[in-house]
C-alpha atoms as a PDB file:
ATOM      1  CA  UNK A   1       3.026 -21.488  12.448  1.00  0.00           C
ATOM      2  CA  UNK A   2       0.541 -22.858  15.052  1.00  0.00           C
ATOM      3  CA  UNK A   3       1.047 -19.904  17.769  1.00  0.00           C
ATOM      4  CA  UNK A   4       0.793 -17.544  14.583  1.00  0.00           C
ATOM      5  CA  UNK A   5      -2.881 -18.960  13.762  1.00  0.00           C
ATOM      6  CA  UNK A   6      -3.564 -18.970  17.769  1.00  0.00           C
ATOM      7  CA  UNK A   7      -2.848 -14.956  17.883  1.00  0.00           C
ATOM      8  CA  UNK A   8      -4.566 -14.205  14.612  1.00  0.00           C
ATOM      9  CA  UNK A   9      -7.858 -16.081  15.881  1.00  0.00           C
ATOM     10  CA  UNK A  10      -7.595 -14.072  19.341  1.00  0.00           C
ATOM     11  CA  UNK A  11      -7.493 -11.099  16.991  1.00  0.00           C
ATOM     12  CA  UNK A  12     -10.026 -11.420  15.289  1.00  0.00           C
ATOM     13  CA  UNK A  13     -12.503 -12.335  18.038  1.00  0.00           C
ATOM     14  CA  UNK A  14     -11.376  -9.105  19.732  1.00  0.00           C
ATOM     15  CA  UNK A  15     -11.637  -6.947  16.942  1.00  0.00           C
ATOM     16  CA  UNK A  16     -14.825  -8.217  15.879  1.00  0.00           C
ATOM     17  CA  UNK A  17     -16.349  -7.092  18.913  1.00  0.00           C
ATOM     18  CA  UNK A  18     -15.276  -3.531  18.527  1.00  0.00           C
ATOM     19  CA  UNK A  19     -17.554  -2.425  15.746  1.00  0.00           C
ATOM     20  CA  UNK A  20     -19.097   0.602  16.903  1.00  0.00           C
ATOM     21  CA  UNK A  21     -23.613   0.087  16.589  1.00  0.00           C
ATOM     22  CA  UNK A  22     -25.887   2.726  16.363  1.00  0.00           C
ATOM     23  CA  UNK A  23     -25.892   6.705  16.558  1.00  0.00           C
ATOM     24  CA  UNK A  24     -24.464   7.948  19.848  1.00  0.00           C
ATOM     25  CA  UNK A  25     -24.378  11.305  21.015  1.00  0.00           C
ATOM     26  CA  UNK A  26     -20.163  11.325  20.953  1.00  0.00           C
ATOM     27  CA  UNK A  27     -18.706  12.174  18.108  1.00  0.00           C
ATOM     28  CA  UNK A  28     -15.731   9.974  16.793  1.00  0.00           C
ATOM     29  CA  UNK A  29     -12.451  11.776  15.733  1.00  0.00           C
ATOM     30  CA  UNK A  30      -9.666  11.069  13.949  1.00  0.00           C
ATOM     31  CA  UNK A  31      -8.126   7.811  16.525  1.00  0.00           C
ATOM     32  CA  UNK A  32     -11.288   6.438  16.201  1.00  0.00           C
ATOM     33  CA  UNK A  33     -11.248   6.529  12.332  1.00  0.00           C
ATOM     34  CA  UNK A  34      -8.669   4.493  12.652  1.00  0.00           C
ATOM     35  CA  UNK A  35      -9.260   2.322  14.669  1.00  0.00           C
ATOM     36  CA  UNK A  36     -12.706   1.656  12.744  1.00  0.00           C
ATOM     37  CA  UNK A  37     -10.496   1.086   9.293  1.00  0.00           C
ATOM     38  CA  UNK A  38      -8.239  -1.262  11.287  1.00  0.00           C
ATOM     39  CA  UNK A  39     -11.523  -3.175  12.848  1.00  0.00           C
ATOM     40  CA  UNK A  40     -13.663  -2.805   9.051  1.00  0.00           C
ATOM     41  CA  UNK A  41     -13.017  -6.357   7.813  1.00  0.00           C
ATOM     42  CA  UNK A  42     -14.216  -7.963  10.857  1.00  0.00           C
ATOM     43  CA  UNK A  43     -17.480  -5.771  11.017  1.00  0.00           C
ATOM     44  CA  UNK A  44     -17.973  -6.384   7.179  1.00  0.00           C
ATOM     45  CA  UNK A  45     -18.158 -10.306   7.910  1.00  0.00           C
ATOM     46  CA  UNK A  46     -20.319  -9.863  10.974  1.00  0.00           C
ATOM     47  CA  UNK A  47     -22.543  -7.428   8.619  1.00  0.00           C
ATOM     48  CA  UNK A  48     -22.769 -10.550   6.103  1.00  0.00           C
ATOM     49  CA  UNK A  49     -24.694 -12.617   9.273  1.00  0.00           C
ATOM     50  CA  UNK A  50     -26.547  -9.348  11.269  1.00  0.00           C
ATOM     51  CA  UNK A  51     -27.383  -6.260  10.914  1.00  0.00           C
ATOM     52  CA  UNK A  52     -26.489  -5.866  14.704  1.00  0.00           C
ATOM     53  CA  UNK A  53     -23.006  -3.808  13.979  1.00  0.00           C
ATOM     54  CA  UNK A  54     -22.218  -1.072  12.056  1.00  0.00           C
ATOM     55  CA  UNK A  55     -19.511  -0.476   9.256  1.00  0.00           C
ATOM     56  CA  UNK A  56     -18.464   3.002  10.816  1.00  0.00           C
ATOM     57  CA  UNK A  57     -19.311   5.320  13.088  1.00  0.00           C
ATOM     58  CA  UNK A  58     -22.527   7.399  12.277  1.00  0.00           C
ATOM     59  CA  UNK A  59     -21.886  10.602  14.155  1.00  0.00           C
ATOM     60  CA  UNK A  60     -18.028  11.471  13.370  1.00  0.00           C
ATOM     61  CA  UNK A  61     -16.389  14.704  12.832  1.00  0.00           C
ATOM     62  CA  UNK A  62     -16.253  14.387   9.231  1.00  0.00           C
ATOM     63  CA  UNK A  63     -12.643  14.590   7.142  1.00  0.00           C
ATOM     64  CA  UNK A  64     -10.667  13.665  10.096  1.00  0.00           C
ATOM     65  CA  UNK A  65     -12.826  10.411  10.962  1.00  0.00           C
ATOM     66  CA  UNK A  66     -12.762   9.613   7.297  1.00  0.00           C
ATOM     67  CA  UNK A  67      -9.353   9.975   7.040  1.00  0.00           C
ATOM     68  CA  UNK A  68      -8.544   7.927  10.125  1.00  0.00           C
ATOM     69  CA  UNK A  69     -10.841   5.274   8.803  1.00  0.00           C
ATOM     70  CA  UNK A  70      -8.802   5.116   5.105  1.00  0.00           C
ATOM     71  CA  UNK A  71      -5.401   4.875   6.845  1.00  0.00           C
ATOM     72  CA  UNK A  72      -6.484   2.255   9.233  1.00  0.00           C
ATOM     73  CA  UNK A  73      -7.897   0.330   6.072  1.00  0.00           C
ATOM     74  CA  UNK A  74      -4.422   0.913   4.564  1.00  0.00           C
ATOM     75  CA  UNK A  75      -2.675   0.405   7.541  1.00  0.00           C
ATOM     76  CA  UNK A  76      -4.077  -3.734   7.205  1.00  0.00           C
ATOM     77  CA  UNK A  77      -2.027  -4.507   4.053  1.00  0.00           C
ATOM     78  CA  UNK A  78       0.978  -2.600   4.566  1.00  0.00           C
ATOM     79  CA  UNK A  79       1.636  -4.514   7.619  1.00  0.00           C
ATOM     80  CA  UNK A  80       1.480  -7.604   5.588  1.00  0.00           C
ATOM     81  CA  UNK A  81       3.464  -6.801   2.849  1.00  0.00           C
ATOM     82  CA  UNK A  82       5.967  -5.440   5.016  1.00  0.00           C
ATOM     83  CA  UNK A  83       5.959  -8.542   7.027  1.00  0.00           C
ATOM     84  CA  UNK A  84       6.010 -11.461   3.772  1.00  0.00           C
ATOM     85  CA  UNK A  85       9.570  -9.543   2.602  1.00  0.00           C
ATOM     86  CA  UNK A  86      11.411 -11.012   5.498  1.00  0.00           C
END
């Protein structure tokens, strides 16, 4: 139970620093959707504190990013739920 906490912390610090900031001149795809989705809870608790990160990327391709960023959201809880059935 203690190494579980450890590796959750670790991820969480890690994640947390890979909210994307600002309008760049790249525009995000569909990967980086997801990875955004997967990263969103961490960037929505920093957002509570700053206004240093961003919830999503600002210039993205559109659909694709969007639905990159809804399955990485999704992809959160069904990872849990899958896991608590063991």
């Amino acid at each position: 139970m203690k190494k579980s906490k450890i590796i959750l912390s670790l991820v969480i610090i890690i994640f947390s620093s890979c909210a994307s900031n600002g309008y760049t001149a790249h525009q995000h795809g569909f990967f980086y959707g997801v990875i955004h989705g997967l990263v969103f809870p961490f960037a929505l608790i920093s957002k509570l504190f700053t206004n240093e990160y961003g919830l999503y990327a600002e210039n993205n391709t559109g659909f694709f990013y969007w639905l990159g960023f809804i399955i990485g959201i999704f992809g959160l809880g069904g990872g849990g739920r899958a896991a608590s059935r063991r």
